[in-house]
Every structure is written in C-alpha cells, then in structure tokens.
PDB file of N, CA and C in Angstrom:
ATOM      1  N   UNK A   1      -8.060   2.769   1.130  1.00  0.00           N
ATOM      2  CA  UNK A   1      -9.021   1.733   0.885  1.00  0.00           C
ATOM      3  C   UNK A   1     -10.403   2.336   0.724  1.00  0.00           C
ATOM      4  N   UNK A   2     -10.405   3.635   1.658  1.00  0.00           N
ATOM      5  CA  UNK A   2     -12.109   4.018   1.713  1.00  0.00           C
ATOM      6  C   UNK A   2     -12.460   4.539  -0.173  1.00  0.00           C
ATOM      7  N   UNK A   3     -11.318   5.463   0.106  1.00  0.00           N
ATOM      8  CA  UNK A   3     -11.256   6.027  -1.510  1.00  0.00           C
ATOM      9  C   UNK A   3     -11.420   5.465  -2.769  1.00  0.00           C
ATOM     10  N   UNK A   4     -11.072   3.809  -2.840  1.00  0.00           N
ATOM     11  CA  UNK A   4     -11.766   2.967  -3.664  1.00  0.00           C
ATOM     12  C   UNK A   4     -12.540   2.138  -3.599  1.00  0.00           C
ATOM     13  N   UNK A   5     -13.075   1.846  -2.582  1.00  0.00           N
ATOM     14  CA  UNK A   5     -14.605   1.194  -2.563  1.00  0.00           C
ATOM     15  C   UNK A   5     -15.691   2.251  -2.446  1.00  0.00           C
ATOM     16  N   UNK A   6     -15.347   3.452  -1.848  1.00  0.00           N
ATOM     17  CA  UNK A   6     -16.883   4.009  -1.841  1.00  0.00           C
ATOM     18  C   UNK A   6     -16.493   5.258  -3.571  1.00  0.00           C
ATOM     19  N   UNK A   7     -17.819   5.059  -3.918  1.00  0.00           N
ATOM     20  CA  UNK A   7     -17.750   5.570  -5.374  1.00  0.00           C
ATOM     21  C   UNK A   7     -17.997   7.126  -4.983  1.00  0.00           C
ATOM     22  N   UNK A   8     -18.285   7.666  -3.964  1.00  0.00           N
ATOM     23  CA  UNK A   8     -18.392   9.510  -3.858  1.00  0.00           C
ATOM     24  C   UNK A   8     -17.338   9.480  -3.868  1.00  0.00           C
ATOM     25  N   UNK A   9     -17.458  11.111  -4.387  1.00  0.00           N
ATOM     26  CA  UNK A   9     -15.382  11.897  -4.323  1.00  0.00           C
ATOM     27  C   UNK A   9     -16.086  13.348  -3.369  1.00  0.00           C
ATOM     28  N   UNK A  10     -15.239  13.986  -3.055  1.00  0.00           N
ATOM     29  CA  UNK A  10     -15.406  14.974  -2.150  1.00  0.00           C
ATOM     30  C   UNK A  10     -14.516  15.762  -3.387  1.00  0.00           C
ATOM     31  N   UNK A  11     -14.462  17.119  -2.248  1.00  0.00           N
ATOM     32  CA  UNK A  11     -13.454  18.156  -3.153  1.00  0.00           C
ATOM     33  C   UNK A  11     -12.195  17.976  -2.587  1.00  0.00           C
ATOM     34  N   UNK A  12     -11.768  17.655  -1.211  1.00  0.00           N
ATOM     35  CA  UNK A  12     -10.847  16.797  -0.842  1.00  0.00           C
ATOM     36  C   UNK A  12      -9.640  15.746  -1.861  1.00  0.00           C
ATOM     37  N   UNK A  13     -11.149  14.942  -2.013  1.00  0.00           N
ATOM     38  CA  UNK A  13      -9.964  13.521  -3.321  1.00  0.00           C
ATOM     39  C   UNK A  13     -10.371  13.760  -4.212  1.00  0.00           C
ATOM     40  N   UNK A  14     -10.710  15.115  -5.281  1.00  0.00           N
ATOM     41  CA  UNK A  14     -10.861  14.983  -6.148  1.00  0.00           C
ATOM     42  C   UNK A  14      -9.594  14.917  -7.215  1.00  0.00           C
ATOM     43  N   UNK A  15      -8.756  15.410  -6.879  1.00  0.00           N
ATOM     44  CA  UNK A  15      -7.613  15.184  -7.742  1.00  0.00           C
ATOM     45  C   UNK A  15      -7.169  14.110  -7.280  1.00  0.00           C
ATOM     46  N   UNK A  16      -7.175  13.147  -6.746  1.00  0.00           N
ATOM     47  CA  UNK A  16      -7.018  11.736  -6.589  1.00  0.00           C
ATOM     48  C   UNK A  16      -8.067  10.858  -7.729  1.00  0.00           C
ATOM     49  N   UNK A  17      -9.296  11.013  -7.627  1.00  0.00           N
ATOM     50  CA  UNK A  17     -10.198  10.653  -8.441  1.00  0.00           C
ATOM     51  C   UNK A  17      -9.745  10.584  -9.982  1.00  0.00           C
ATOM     52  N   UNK A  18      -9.438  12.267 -10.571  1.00  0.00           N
ATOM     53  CA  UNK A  18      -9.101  11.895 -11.794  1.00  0.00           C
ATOM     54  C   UNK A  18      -7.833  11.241 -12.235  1.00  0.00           C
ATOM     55  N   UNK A  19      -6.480  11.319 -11.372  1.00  0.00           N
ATOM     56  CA  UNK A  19      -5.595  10.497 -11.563  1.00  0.00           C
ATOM     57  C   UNK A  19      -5.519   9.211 -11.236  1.00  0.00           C
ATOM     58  N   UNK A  20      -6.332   8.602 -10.428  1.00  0.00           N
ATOM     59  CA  UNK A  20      -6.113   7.276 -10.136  1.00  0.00           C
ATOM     60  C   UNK A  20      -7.948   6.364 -10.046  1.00  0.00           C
ATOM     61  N   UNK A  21      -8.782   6.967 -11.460  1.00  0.00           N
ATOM     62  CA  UNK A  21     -10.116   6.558 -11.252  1.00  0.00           C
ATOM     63  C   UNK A  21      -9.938   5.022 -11.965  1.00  0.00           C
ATOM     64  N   UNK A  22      -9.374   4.661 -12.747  1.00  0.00           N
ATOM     65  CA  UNK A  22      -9.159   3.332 -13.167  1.00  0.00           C
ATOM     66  C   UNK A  22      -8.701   2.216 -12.065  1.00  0.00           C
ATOM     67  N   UNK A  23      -8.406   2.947 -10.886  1.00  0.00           N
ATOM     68  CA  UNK A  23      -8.634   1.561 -10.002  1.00  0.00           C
ATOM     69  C   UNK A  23      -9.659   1.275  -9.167  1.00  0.00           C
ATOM     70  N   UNK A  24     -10.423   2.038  -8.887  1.00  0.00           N
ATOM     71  CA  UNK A  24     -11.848   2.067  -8.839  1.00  0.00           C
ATOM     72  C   UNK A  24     -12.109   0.998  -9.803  1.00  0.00           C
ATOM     73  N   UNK A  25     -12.197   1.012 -10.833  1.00  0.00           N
ATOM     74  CA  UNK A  25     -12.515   0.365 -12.217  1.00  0.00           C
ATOM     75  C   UNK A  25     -11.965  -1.493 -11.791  1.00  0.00           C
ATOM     76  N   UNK A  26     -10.919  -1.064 -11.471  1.00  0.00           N
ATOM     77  CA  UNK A  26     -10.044  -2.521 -11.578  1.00  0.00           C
ATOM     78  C   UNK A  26     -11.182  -3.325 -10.444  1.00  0.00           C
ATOM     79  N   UNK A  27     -10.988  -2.628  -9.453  1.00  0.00           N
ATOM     80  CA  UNK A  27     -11.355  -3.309  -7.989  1.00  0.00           C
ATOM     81  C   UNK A  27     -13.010  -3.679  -8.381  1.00  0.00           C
ATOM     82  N   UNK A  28     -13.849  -2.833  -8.896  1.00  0.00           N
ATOM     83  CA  UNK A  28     -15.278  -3.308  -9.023  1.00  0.00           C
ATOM     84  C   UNK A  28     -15.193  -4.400 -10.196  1.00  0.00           C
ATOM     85  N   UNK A  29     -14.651  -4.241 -11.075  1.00  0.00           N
ATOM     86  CA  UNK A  29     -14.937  -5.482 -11.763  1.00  0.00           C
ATOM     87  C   UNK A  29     -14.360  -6.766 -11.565  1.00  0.00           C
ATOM     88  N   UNK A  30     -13.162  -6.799  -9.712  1.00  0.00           N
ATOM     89  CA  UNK A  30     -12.761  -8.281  -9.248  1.00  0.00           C
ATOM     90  C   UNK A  30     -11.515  -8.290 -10.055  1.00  0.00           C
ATOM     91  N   UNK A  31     -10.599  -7.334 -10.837  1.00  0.00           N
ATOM     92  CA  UNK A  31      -9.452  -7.881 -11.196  1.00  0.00           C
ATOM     93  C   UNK A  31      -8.443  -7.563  -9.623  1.00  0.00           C
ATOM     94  N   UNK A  32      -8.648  -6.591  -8.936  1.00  0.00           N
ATOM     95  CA  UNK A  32      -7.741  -6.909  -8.024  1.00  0.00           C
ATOM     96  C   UNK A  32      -8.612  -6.465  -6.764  1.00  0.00           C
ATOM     97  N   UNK A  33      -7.942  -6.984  -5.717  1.00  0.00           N
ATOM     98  CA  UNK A  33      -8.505  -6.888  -4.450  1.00  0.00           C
ATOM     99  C   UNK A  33      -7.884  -5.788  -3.033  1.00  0.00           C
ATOM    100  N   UNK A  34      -8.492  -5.355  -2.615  1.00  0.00           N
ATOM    101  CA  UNK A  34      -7.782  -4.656  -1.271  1.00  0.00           C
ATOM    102  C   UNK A  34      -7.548  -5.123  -0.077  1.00  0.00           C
ATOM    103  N   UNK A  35      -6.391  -4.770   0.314  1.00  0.00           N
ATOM    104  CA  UNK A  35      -6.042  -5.676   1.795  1.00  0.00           C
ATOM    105  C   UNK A  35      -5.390  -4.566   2.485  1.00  0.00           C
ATOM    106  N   UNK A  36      -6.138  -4.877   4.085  1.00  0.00           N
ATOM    107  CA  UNK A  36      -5.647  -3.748   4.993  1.00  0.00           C
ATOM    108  C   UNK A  36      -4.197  -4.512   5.110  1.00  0.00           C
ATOM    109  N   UNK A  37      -2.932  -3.724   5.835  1.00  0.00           N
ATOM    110  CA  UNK A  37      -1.651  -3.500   5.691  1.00  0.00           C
ATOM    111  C   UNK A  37      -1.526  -3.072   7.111  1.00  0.00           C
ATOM    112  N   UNK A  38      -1.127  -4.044   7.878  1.00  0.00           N
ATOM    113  CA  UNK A  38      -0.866  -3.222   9.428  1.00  0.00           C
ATOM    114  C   UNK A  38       0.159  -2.103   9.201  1.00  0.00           C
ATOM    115  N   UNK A  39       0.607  -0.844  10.020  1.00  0.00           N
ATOM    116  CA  UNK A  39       1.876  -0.303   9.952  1.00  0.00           C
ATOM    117  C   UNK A  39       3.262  -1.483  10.380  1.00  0.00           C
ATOM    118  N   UNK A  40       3.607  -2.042  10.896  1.00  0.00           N
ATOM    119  CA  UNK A  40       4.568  -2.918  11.053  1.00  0.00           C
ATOM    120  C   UNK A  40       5.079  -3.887   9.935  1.00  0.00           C
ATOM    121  N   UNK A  41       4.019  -3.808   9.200  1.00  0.00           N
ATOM    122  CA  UNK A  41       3.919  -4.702   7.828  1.00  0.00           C
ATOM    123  C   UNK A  41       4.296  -3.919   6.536  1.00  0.00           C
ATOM    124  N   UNK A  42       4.336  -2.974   6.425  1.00  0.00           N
ATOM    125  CA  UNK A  42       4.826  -1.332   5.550  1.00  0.00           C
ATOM    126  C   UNK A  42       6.142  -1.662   5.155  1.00  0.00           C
ATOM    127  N   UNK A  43       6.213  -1.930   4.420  1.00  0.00           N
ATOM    128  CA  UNK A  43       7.948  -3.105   3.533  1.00  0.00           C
ATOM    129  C   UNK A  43       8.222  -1.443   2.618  1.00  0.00           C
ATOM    130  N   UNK A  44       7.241  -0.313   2.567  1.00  0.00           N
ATOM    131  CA  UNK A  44       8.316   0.811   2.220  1.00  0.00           C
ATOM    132  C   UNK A  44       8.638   1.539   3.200  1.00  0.00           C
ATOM    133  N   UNK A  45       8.699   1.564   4.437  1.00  0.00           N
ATOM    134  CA  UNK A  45       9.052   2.056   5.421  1.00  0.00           C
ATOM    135  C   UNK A  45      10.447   1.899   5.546  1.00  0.00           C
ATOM    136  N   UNK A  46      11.283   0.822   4.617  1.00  0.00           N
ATOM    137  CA  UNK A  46      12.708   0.530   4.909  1.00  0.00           C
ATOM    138  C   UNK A  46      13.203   1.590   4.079  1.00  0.00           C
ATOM    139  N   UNK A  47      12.265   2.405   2.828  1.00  0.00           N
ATOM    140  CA  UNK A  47      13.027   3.353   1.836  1.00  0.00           C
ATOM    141  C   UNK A  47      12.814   4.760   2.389  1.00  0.00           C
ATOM    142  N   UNK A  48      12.007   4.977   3.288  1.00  0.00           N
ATOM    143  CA  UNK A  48      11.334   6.344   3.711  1.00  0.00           C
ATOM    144  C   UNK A  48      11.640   6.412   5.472  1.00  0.00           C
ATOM    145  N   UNK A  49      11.866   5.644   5.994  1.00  0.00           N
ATOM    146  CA  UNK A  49      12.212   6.188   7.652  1.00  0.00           C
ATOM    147  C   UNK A  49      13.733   5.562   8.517  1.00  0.00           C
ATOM    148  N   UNK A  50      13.963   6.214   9.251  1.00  0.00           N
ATOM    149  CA  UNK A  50      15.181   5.656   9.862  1.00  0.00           C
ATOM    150  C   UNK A  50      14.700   4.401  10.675  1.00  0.00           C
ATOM    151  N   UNK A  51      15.228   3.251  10.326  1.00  0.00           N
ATOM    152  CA  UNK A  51      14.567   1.860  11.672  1.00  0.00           C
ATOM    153  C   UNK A  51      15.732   0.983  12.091  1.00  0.00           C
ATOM    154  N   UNK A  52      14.896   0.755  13.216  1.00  0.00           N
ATOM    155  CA  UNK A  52      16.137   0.132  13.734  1.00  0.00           C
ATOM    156  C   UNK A  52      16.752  -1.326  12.969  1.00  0.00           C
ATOM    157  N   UNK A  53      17.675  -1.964  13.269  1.00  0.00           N
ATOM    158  CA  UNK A  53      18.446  -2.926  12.435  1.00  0.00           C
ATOM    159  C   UNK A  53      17.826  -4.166  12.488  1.00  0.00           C
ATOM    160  N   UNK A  54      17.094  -4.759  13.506  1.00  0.00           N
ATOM    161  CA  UNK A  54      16.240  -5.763  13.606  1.00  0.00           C
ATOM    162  C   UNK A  54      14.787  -5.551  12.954  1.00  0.00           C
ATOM    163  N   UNK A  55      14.491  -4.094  12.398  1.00  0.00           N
ATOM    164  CA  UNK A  55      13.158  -4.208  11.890  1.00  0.00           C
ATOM    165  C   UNK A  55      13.921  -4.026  10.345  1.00  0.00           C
ATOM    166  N   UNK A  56      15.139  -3.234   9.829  1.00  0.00           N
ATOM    167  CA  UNK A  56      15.659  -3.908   8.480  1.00  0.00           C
ATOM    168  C   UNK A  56      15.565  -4.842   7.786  1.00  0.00           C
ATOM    169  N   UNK A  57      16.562  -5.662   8.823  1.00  0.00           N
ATOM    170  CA  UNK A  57      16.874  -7.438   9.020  1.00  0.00           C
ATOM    171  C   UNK A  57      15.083  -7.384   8.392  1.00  0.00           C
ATOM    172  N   UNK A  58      14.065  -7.551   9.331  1.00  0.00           N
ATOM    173  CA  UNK A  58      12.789  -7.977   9.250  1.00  0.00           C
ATOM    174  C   UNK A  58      12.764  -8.204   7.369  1.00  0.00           C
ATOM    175  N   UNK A  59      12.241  -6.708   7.212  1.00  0.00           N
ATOM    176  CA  UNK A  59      11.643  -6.257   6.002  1.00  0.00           C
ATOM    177  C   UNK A  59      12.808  -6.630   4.948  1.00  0.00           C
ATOM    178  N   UNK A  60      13.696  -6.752   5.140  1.00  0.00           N
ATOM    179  CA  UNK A  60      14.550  -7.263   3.618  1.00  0.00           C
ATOM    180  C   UNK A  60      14.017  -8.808   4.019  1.00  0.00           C
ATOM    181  N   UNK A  61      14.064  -9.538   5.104  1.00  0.00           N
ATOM    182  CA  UNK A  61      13.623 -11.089   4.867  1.00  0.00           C
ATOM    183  C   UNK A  61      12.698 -11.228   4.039  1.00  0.00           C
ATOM    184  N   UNK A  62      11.858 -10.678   4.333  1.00  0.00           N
ATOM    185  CA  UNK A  62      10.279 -10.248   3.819  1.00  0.00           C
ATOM    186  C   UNK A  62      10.251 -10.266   2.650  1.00  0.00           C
ATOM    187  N   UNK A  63      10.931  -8.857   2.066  1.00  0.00           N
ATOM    188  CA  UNK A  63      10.881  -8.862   0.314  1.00  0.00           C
ATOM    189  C   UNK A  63      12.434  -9.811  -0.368  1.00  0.00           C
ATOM    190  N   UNK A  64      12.588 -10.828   0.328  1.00  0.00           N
ATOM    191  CA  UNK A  64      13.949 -11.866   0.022  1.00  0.00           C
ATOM    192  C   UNK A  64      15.197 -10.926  -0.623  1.00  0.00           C
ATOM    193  N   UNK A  65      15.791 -10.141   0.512  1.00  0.00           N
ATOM    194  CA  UNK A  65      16.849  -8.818  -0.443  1.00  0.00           C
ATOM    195  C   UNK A  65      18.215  -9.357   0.524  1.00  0.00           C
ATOM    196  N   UNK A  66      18.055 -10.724   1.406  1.00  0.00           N
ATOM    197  CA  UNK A  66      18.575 -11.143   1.851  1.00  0.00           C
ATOM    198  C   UNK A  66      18.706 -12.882   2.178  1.00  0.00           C
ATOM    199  N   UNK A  67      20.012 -13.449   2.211  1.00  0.00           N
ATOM    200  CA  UNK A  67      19.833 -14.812   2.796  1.00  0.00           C
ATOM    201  C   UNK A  67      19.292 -14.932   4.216  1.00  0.00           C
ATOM    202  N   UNK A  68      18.506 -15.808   4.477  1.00  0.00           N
ATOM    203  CA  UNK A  68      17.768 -15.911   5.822  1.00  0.00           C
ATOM    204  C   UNK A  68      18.421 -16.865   6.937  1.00  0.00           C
ATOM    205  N   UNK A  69      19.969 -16.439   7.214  1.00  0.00           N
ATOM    206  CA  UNK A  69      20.880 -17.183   8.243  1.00  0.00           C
ATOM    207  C   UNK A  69      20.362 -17.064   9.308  1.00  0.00           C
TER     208      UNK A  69
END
C-alpha cells in the first residue's frame, strides 16, 4: 500500500516501480482504490500454505468454491 500512495521510489522498489508504475497511475486518478487486508482475510493463503480444515472450509465460503451447508 505504502509503495503506491507515496510517489518516492528508493533503490529498494525500484524494480517494482518500473514494472508495476501504472498503478500508481490507476490509484491517483480514483480508478481503483486500496484496502488494508487483515492476514486472516488472505483468500491466497488457501493456494500457498498448509491450513487447517476449518480455515479452508472458511476461505472457499468466501470465494463461493463451495455450497454453504
């Protein structure tokens, strides 16, 4: 989030900058907006970490990859 609202680049994000400077672009001119994302709320966490079966269950409800019995 910091990386696209504040307009400095470091030498850090600079190769972030030139691959992804058009959303900079998007976000200042109001086509899209940023929203913090608790970790518990991380719906790719079901493709990238081992979790337990009740936080599965959770995140497929979530993105509807399941009936909600």
């Amino acid at each position: 989030m910091a990386l696209v609202q504040n307009p400095l680049s470091s030498a850090r994000s600079k190769h972030i900058d030139v691959r992804y400077h058009f959303i900079r672009g998007l976000f200042r001119s109001g086509e899209i907006s940023i929203k913090f994302v608790s970790t518990s709320e991380q719906h790719a966490d079901m493709l990238t970490k081992a979790l337990s079966k009740s936080s599965l269950q959770y995140h497929w409800r979530k993105l509807m990859i399941c009936r909600s019995s």
